[in-house]
N, C-alpha and C. Protein backbone atom coordinates (compact mmCIF):
# COMPACT_ATOMS: atom_id res chain seq x y z
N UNK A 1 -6.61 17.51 -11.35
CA UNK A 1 -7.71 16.57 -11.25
C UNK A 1 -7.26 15.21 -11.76
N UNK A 2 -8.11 14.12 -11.19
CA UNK A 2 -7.65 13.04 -11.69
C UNK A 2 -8.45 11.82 -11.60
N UNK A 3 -8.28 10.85 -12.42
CA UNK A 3 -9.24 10.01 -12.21
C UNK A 3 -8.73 8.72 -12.11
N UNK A 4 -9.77 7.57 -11.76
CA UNK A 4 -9.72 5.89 -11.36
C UNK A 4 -10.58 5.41 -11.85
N UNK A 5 -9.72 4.99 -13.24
CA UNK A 5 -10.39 3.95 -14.16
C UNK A 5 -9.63 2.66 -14.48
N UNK A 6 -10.78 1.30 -14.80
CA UNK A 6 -10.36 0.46 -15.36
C UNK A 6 -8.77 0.20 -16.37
N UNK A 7 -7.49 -0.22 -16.15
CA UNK A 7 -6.98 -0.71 -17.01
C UNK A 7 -7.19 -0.68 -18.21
N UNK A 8 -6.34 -0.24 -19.81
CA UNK A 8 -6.58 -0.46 -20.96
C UNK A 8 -5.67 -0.89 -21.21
N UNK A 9 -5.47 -1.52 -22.16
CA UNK A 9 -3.74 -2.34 -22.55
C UNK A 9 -2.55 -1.14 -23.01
N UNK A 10 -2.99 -0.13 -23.64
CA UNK A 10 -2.29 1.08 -24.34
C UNK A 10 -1.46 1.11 -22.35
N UNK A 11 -1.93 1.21 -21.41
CA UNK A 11 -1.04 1.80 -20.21
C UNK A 11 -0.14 0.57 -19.45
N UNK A 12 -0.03 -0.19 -20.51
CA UNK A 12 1.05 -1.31 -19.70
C UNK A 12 1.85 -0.65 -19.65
N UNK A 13 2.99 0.03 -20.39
CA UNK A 13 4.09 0.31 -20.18
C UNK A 13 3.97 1.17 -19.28
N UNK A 14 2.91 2.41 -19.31
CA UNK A 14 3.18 3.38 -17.93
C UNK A 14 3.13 2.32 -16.53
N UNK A 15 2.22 1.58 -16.49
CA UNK A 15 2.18 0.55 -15.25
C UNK A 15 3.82 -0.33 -15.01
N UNK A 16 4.45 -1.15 -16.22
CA UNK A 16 5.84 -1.08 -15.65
C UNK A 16 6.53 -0.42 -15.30
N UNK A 17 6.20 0.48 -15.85
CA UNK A 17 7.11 1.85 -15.12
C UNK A 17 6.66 2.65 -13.94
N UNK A 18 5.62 2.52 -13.84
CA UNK A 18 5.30 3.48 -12.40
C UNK A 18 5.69 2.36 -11.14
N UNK A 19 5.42 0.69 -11.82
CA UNK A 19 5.59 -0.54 -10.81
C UNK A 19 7.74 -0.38 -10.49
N UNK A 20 8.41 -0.28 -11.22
CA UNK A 20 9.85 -0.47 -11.08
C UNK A 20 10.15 1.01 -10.88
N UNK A 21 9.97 2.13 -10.95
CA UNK A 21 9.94 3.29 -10.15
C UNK A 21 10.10 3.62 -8.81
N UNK A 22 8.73 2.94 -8.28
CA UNK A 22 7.94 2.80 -7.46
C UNK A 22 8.44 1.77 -6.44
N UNK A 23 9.43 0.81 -6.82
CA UNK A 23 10.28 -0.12 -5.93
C UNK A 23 11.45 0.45 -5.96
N UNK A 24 12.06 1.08 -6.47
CA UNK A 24 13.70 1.30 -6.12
C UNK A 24 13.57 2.67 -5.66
N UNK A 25 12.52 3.24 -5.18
CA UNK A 25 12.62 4.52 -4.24
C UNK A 25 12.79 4.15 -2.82
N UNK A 26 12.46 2.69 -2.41
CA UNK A 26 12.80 1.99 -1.20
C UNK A 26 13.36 1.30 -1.47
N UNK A 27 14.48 0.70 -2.30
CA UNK A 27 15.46 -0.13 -2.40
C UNK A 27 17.02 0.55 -1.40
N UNK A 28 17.11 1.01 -1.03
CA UNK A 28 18.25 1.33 -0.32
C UNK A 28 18.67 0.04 0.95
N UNK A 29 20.14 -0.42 0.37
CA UNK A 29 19.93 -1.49 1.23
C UNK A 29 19.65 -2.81 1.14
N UNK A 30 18.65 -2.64 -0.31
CA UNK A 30 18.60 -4.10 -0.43
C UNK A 30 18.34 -3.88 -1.99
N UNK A 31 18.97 -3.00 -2.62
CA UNK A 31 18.87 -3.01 -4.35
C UNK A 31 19.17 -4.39 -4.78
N UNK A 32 19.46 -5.47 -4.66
CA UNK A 32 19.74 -6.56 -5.55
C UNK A 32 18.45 -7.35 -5.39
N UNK A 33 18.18 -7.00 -4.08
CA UNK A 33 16.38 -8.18 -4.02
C UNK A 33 15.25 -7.63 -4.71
N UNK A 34 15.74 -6.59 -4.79
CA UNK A 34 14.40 -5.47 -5.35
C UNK A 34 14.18 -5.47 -6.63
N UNK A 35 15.72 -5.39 -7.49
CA UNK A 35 15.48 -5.54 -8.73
C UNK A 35 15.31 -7.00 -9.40
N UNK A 36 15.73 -8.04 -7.93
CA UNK A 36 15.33 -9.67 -8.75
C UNK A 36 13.66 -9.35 -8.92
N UNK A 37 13.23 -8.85 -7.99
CA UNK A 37 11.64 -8.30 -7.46
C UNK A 37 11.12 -8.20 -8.45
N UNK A 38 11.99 -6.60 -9.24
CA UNK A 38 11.03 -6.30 -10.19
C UNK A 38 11.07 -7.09 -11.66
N UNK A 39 12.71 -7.60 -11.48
CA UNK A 39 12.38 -8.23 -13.08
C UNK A 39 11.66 -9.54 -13.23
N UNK A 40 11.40 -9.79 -12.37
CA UNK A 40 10.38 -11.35 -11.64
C UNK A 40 8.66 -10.68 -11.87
N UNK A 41 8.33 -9.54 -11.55
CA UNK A 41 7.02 -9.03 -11.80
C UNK A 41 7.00 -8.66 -13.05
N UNK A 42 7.62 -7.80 -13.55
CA UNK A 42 7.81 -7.98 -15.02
C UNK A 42 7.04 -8.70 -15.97
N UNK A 43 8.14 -9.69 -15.33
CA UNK A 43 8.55 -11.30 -16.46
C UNK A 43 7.26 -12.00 -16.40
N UNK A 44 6.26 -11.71 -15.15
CA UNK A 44 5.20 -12.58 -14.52
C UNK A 44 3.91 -11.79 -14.64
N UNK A 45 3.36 -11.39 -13.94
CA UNK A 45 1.87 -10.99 -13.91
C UNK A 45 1.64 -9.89 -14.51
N UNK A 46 2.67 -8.87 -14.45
CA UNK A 46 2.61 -7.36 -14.83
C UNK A 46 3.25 -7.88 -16.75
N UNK A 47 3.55 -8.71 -17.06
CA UNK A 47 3.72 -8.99 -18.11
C UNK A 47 2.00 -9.06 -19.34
N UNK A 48 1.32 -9.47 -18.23
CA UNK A 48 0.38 -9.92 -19.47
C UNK A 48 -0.76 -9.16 -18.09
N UNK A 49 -1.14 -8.07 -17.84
CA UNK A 49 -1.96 -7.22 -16.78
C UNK A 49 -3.11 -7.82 -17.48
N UNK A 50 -3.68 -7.32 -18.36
CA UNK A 50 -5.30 -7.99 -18.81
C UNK A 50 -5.34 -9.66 -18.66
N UNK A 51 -4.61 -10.48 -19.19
CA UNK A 51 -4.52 -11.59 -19.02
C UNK A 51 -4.56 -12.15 -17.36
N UNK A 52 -3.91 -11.65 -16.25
CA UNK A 52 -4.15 -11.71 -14.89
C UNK A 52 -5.06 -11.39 -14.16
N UNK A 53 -5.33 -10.14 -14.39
CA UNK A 53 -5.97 -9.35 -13.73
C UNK A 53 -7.57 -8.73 -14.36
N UNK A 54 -8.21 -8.86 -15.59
CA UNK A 54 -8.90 -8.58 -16.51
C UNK A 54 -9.65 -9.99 -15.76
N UNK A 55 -9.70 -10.58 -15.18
CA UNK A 55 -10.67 -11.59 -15.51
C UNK A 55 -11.77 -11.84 -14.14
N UNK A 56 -12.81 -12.58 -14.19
CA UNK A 56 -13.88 -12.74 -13.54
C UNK A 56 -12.92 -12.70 -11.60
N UNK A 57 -13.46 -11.93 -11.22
CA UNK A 57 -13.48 -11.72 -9.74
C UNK A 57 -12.20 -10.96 -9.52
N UNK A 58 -11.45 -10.59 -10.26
CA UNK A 58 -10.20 -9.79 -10.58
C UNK A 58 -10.55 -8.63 -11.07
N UNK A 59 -9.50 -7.57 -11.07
CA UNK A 59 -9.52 -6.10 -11.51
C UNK A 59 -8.11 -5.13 -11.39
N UNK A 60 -7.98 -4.66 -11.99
CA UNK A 60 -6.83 -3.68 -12.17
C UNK A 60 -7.07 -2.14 -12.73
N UNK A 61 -6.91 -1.02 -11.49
CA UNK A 61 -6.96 0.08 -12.44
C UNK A 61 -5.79 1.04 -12.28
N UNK A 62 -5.74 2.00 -12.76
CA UNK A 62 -4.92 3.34 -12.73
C UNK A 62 -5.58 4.88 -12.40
N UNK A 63 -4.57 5.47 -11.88
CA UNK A 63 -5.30 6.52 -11.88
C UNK A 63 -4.54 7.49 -12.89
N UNK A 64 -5.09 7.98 -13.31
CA UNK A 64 -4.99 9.19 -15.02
C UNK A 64 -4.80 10.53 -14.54
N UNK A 65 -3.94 11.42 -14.61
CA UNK A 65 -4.16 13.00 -14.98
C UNK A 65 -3.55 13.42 -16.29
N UNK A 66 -4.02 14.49 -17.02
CA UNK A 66 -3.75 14.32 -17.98
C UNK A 66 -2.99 13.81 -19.32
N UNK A 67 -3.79 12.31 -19.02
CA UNK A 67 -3.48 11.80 -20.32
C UNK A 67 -2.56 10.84 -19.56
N UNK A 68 -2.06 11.30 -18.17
CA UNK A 68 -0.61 10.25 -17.78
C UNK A 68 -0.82 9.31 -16.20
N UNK A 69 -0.70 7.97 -16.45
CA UNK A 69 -0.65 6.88 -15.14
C UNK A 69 0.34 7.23 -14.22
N UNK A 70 -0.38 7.73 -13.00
CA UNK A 70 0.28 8.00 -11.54
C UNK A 70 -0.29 7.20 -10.55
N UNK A 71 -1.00 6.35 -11.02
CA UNK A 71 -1.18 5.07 -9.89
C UNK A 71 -1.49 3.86 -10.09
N UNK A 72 -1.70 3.02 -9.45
CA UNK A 72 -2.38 1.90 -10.03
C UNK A 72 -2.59 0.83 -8.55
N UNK A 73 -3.40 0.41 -9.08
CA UNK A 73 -3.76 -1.07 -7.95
C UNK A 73 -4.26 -2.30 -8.43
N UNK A 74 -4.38 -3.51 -8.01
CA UNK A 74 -4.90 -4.80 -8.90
C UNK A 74 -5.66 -5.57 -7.81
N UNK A 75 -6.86 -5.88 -8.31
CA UNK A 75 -7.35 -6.96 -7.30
C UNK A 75 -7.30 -8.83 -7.66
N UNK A 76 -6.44 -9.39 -7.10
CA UNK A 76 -6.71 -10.93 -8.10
C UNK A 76 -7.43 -11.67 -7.06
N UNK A 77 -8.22 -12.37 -7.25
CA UNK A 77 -9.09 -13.32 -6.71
C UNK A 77 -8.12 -14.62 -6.32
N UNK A 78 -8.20 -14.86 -5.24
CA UNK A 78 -7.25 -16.11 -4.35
C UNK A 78 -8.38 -17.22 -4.68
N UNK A 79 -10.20 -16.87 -3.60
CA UNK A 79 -10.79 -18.18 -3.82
C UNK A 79 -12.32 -17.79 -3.95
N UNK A 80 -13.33 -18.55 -3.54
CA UNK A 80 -14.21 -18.04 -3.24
C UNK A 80 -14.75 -16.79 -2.55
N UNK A 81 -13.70 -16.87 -1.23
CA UNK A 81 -14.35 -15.96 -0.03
C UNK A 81 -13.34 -14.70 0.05
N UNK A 82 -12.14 -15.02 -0.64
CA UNK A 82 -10.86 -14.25 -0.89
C UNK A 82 -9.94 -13.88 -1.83
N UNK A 83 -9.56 -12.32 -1.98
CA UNK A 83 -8.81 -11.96 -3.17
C UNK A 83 -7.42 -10.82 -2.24
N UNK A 84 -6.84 -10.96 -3.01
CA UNK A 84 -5.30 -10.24 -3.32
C UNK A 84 -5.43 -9.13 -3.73
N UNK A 85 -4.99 -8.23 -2.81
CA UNK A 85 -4.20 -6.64 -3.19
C UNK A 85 -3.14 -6.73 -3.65
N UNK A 86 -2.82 -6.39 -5.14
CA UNK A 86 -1.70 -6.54 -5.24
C UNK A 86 -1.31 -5.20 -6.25
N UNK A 87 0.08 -4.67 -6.31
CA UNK A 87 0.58 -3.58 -7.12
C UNK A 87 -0.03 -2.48 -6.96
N UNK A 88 -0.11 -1.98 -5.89
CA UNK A 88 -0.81 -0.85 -5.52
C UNK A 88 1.04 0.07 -5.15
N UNK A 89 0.21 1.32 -6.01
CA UNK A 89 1.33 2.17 -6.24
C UNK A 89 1.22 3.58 -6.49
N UNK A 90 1.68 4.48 -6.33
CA UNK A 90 1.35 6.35 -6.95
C UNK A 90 2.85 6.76 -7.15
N UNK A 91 2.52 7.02 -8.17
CA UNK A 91 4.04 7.97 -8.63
C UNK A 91 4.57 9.06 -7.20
N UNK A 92 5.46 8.96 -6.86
CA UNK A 92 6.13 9.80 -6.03
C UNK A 92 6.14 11.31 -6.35
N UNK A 93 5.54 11.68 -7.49
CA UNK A 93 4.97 13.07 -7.10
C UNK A 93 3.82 13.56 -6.74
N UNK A 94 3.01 12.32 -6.71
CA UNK A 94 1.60 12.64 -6.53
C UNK A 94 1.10 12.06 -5.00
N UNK A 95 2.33 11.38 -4.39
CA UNK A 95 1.77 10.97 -2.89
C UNK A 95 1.14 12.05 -1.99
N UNK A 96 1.04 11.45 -0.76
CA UNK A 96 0.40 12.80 0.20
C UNK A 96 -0.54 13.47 -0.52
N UNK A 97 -1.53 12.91 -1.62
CA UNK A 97 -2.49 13.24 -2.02
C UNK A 97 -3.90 12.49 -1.24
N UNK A 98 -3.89 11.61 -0.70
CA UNK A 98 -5.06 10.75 -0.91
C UNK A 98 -5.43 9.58 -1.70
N UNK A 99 -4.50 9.24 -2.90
CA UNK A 99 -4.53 8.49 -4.17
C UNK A 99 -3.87 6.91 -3.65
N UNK A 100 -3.25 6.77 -2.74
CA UNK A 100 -3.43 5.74 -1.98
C UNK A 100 -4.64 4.89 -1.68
N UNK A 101 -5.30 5.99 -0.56
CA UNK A 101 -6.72 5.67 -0.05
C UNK A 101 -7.91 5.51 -0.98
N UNK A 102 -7.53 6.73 -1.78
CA UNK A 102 -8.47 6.25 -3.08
C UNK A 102 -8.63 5.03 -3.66
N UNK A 103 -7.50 4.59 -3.82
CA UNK A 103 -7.15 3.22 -4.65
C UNK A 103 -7.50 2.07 -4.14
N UNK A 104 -7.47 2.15 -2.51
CA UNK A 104 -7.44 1.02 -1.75
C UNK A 104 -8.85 1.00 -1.82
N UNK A 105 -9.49 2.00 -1.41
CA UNK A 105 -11.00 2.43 -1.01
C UNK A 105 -11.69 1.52 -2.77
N UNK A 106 -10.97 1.90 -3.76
CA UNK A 106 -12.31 1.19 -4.81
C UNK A 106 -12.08 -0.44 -5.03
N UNK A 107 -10.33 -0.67 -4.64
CA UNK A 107 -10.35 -2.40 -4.21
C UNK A 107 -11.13 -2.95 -3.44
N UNK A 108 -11.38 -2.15 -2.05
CA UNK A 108 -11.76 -2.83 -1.48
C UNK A 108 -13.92 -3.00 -1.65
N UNK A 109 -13.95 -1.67 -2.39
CA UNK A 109 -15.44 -1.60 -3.16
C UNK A 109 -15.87 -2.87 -3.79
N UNK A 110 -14.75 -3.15 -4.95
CA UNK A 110 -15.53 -4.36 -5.68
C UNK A 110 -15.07 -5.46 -5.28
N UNK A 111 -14.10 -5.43 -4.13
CA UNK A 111 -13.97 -7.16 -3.59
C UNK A 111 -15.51 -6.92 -2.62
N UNK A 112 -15.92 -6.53 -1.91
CA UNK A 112 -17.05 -6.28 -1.42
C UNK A 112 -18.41 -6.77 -2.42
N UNK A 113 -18.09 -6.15 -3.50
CA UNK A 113 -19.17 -6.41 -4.77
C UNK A 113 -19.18 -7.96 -5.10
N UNK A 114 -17.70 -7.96 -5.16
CA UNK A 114 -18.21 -9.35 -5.55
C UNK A 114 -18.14 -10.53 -4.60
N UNK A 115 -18.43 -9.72 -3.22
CA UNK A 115 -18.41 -11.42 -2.12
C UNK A 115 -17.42 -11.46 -1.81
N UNK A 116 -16.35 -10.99 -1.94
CA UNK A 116 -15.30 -11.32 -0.62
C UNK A 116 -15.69 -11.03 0.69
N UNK A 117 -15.08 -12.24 1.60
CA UNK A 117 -15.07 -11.86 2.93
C UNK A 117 -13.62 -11.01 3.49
N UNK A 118 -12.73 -11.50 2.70
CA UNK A 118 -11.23 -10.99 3.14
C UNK A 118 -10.73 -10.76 2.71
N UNK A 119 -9.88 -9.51 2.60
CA UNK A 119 -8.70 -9.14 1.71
C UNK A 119 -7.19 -9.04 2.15
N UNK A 120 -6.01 -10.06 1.51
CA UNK A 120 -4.85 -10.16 1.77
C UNK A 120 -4.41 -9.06 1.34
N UNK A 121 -2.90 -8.77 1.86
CA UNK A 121 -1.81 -8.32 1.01
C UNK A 121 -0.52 -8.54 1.01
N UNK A 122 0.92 -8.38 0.75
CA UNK A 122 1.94 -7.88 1.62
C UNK A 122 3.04 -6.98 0.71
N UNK A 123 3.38 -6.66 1.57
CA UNK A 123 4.66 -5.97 1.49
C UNK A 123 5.59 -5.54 1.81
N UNK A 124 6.62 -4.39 2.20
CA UNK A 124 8.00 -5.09 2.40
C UNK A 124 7.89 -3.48 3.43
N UNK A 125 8.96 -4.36 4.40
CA UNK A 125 9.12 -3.10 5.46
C UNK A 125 9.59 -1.68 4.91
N UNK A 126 10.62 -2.13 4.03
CA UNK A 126 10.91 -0.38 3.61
C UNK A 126 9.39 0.29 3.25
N UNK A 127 8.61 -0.25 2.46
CA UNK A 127 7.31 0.77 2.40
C UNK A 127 6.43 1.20 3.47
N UNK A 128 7.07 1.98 4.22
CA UNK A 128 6.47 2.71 5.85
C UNK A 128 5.22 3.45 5.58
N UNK A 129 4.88 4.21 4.12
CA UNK A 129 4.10 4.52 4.22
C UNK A 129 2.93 3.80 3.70
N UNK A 130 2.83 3.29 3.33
CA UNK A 130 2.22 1.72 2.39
C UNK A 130 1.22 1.01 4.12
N UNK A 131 2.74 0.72 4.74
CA UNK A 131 2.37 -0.05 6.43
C UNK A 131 1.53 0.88 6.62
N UNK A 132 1.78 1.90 7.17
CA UNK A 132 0.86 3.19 8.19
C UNK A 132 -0.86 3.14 7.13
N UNK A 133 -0.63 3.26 6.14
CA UNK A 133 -2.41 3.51 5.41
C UNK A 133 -2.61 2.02 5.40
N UNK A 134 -2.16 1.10 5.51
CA UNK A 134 -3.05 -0.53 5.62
C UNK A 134 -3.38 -0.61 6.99
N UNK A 135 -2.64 0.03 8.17
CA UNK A 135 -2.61 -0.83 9.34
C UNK A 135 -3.77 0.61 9.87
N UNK A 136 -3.96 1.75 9.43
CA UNK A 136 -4.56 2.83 9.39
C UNK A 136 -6.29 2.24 8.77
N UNK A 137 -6.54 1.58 7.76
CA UNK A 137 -7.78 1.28 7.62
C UNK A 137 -7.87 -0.52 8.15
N UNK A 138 -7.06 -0.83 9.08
CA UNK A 138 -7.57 -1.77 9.57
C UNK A 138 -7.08 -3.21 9.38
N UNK A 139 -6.17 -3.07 8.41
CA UNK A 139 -5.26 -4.13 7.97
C UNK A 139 -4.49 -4.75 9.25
N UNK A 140 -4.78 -6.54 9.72
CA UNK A 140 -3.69 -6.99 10.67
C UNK A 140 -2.65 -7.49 9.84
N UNK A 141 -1.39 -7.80 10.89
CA UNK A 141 -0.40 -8.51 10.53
C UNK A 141 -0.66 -9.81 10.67
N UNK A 142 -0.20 -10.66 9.81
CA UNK A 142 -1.32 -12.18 9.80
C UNK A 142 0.25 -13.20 9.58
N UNK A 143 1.35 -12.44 9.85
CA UNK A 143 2.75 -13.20 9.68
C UNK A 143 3.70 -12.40 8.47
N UNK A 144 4.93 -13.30 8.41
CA UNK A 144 6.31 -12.31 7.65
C UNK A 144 6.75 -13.86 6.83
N UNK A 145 7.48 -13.30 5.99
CA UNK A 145 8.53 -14.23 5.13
C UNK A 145 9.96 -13.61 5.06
N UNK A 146 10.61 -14.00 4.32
CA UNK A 146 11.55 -13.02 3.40
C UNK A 146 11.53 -13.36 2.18
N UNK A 147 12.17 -12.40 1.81
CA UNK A 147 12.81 -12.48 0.00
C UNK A 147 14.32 -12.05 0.38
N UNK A 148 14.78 -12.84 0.38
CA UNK A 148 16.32 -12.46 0.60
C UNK A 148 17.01 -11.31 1.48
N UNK A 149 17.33 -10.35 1.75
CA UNK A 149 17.49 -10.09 3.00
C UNK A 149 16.10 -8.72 3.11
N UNK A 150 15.14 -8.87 2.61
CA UNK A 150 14.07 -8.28 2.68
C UNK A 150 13.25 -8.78 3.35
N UNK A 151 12.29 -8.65 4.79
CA UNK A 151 11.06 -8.75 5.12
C UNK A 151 9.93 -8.47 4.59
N UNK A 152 9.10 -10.00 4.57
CA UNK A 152 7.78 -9.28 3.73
C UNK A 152 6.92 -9.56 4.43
N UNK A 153 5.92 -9.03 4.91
CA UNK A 153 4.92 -8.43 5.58
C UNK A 153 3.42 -8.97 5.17
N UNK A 154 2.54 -9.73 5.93
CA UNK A 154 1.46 -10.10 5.18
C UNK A 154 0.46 -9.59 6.19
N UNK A 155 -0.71 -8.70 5.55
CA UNK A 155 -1.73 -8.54 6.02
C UNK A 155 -2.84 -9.10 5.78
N UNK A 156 -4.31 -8.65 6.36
CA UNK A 156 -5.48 -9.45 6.17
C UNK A 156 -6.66 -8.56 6.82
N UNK A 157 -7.37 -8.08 5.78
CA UNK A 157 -8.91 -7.34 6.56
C UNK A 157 -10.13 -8.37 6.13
N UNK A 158 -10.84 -8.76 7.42
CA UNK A 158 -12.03 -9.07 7.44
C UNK A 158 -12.78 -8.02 6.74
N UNK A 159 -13.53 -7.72 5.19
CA UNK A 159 -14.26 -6.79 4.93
C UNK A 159 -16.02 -7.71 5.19
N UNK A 160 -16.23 -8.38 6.04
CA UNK A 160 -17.40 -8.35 6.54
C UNK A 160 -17.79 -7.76 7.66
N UNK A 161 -16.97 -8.01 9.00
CA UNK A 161 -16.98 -7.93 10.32
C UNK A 161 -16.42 -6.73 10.48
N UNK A 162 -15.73 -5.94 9.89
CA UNK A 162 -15.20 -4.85 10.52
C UNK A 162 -16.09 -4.00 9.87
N UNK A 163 -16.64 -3.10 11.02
CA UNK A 163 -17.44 -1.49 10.41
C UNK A 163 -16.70 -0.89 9.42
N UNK A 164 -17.44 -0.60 8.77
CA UNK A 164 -17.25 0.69 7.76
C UNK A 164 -17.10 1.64 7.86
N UNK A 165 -15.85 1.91 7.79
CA UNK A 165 -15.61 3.23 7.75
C UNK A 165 -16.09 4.46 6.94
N UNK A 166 -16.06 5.76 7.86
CA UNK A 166 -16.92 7.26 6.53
C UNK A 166 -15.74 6.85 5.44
N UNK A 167 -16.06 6.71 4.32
CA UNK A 167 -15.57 6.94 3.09
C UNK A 167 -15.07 5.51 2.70
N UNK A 168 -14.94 4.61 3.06
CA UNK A 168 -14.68 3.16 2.68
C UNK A 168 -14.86 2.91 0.93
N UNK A 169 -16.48 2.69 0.48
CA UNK A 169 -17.18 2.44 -0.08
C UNK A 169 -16.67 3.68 -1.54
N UNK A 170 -16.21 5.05 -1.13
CA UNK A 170 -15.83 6.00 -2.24
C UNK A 170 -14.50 5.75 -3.20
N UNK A 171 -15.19 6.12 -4.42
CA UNK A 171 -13.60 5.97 -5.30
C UNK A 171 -13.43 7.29 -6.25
C-alpha cells in the first residue's frame, strides 16, 4: 500500500536520491549530460524543495510505503494561467504500478484547483516511458531543445478544453 502526500523537509534526501537514481537508469549514451543534469538540479531547485516548490500556486509531493519515498512530482507555477510539471519520478521498483498516473493525476488536480488553464513539461527522449503516459493522457509536443547531445522534449495540455478523462481528477 501506499500513499500521496504533501512534501516534508525530513524527505529531501530520499527525493535527491530517488531524482539522481531515477536519471542515470536512462543515461546510457549520454552519462556526462545527465550527470551535468543532475548536479545542476541538485545545486538548484531540488536544493531548497520547500523553498521552490512549498509556495502559493506551487506543490510538491511523494509517494510513501512504509516509511520510504518511491515517487515524487512538483508542480511550480510559470504565470497566471500556467504551471510546470516538473520532477516527476517512481523508484524503478515500483513502476508498472500506476504511481506515475497517480502522480500526474493529483498535479494535474490542483493545477485545476488553482486556475490553471495549461500544463507544461519536458523531458528527454531516453524516458520512453515517461513519453507514452504524457502523450497517453493527452500531452502535445509543443517543440524540442537540447542539452548537449540530449533531446529535450516539451509538452503542453490544455486542462480546460480537453475532456476529462474517467479518473483524471483521482489521487
Amino acid at each position: 500500500m501506499f500513499s500521496i502526500r504533501q512534501f516534508r523537509q525530513e524527505d529531501a534526501g530520499d527525493v535527491r536520491r530517488l531524482f539522481a537514481e531515477g536519471q542515470r537508469q536512462f543515461s546510457t549514451g549520454v552519462e556526462t549530460e545527465l550527470e551535468n543534469y543532475i548536479r545542476d538540479s541538485l545545486a538548484g531547485d531540488l536544493a531548497d524543495i520547500a523553498g521552490n516548490y512549498l509556495q502559493p500556486g506551487s506543490n510538491f509531493w511523494v509517494v510513501e510505503t512504509g516509511g520510504r519515498v518511491i515517487g515524487m512530482v512538483g508542480v511550480q507555477r510559470k504565470d497566471g494561467k500556467s504551471c510546470e510539471l516538473r520532477r516527476m519520478a517512481v523508484d524503478i521498483n515500483w513502476r508498472r504500478n500506476g504511481l506515475g498516473r497517480k502522480l500526474l493525476e493529483t498535479a494535474e488536480a490542483f493545477a485545476r484547483q488553482q486556475g490553471y488553464g495549461r500544463m507544461v513539461l519536458s523531458t528527454i527522449t531516453p524516458l520512453q516511458p515517461a513519453i507514452a503516459l504524457y502523450e497517453g493522457k493527452g500531452y502535445l509536443l509543443s517543440g524540442h531543445s537540447r542539452y548537449g547531445a540530449v533531446t529535450v522534449l516539451h509538452y503542453a495540455r490544455d486542462l480546460l478544453s480537453v475532456p476529462h478523462r474517467p479518473g483524471d481528477e483521482q489521487s
